[in-house]
Protein backbone atom coordinates (compact mmCIF):
# COMPACT_ATOMS: atom_id res chain seq x y z
CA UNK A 1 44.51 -17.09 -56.10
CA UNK A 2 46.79 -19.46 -57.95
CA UNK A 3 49.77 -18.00 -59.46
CA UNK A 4 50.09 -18.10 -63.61
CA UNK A 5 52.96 -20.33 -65.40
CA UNK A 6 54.50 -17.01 -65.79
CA UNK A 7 54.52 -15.85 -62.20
CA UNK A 8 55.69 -19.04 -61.58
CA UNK A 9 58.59 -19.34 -64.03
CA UNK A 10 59.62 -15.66 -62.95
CA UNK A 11 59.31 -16.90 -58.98
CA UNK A 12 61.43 -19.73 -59.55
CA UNK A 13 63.64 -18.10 -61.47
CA UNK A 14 64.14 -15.12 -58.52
CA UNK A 15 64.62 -18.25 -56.04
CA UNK A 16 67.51 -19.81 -58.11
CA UNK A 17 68.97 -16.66 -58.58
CA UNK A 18 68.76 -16.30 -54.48
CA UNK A 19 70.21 -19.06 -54.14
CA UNK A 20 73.19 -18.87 -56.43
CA UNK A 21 73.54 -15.31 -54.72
CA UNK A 22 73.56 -16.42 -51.19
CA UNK A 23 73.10 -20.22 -50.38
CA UNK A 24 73.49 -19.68 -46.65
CA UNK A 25 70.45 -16.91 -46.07
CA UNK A 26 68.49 -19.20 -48.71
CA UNK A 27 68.61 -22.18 -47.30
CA UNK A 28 67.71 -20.36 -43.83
CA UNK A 29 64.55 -19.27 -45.96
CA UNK A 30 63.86 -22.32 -47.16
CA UNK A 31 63.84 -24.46 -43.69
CA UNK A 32 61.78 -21.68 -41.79
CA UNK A 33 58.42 -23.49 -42.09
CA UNK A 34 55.93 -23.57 -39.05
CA UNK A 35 56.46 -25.28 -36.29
CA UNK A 36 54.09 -28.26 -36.03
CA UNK A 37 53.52 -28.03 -32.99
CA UNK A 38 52.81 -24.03 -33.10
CA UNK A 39 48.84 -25.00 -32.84
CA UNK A 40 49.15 -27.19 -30.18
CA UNK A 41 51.19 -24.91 -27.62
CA UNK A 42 49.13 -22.33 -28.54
CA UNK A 43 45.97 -24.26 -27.18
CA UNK A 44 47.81 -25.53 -24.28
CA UNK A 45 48.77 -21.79 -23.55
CA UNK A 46 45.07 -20.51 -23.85
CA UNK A 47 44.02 -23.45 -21.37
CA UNK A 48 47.05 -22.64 -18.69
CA UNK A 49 45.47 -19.31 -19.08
CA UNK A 50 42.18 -20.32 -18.07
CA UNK A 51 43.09 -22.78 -15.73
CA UNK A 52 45.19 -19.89 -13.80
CA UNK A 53 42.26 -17.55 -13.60
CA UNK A 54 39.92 -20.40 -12.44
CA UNK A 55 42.56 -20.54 -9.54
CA UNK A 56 43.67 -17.25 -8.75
CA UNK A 57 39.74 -16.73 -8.42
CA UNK A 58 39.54 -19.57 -6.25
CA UNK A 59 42.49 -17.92 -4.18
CA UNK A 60 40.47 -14.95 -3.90
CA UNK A 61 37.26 -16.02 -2.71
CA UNK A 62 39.10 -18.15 0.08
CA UNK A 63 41.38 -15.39 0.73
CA UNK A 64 44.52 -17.56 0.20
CA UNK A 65 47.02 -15.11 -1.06
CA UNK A 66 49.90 -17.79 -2.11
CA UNK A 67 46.94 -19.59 -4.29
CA UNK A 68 46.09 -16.30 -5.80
CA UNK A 69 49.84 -15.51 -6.63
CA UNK A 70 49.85 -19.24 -8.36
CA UNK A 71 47.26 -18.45 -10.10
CA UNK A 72 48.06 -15.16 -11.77
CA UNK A 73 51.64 -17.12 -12.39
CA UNK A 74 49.44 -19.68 -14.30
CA UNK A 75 47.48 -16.93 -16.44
CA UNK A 76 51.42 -15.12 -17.62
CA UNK A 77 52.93 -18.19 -18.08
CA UNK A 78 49.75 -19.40 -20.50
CA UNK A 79 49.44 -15.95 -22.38
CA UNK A 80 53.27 -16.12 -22.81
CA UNK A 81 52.74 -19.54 -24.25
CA UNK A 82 50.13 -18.12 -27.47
CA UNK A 83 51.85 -15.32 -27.81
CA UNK A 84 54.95 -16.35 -28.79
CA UNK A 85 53.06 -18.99 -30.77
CA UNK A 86 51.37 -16.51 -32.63
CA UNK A 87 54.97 -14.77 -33.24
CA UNK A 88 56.49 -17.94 -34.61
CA UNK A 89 53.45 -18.29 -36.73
CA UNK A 90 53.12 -14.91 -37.57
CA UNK A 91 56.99 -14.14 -38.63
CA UNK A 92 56.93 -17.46 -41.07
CA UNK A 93 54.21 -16.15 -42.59
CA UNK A 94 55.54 -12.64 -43.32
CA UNK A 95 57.46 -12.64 -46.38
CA UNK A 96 59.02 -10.01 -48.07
CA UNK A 97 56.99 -8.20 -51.10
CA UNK A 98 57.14 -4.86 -52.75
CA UNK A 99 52.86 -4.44 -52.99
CA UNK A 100 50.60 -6.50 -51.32
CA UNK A 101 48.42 -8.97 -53.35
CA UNK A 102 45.33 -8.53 -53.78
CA UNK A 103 43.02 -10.55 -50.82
CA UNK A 104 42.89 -14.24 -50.91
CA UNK A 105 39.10 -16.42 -50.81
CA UNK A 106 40.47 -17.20 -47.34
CA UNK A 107 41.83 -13.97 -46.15
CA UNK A 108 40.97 -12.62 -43.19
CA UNK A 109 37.79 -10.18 -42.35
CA UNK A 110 40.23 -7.37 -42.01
CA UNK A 111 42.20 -7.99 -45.32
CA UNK A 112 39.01 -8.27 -47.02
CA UNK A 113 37.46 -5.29 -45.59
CA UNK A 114 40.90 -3.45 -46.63
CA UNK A 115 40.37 -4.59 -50.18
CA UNK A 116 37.16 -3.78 -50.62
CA UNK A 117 37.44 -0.07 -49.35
CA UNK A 118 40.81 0.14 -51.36
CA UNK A 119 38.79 -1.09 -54.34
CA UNK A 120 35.49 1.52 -53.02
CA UNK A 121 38.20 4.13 -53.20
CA UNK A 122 39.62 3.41 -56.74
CA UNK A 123 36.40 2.98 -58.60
CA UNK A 124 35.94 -0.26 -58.94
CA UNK A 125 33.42 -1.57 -56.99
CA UNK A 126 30.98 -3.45 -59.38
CA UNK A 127 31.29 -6.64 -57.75
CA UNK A 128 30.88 -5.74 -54.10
């Protein structure tokens, strides 16, 4: 949901007043955008992961322990890989607010779910 010209003066009116309060934390705000290449490690990671099961199964069935160890290597080193992907992502994205806006089109299931009990719970449910 787009913001009004209000909301908007008032937010860049709060970020001016940031910055003229502390340039230094900011400008740290201010260059914390995602990581391009969050996406990309994160699918790397995920197929790592696979890969290392395909061979620590492949270890198993042939009863070659060292290929089995390499494998299960593999499958932490790829799950280590998206998850701290997923932090990067996930701590850029976290900003702080005093109340949580109401759910975006493009929220997730969960948020949406959320806001539609919340609004089940206050009343207002006409257009669910």
């Amino acid at each position: 949901m787009p913001l009004s010209e209000h909301e908007q003066r008032l937010l860049e009116q709060m970020e001016r007043a940031l910055y003229a309060e502390d340039p230094k934390f900011a400008s740290s705000l201010r260059s914390a955008g995602p990581r391009p290449g969050s996406r990309r490690q994160a699918a790397l990671g995920v197929l790592v992961a696979l890969a290392g099961l395909a061979v620590l199964v492949l270890g198993a069935a042939s009863s070659l322990i060292p290929v089995g160890v390499l494998g299960f290597v593999m499958m932490l080193l790829g799950t280590y890989a998206v998850v701290r992907s997923m932090r990067a992502t996930s701590t850029v994205q976290a900003t702080p607010t005093a109340a949580a806006p109401p759910a975006a089109p493009n929220a997730g299931f969960m948020d949406r779910m959320d806001e539609r009990f919340r609004r089940r719970r206050e009343g207002d449910d006409q257009d669910l």
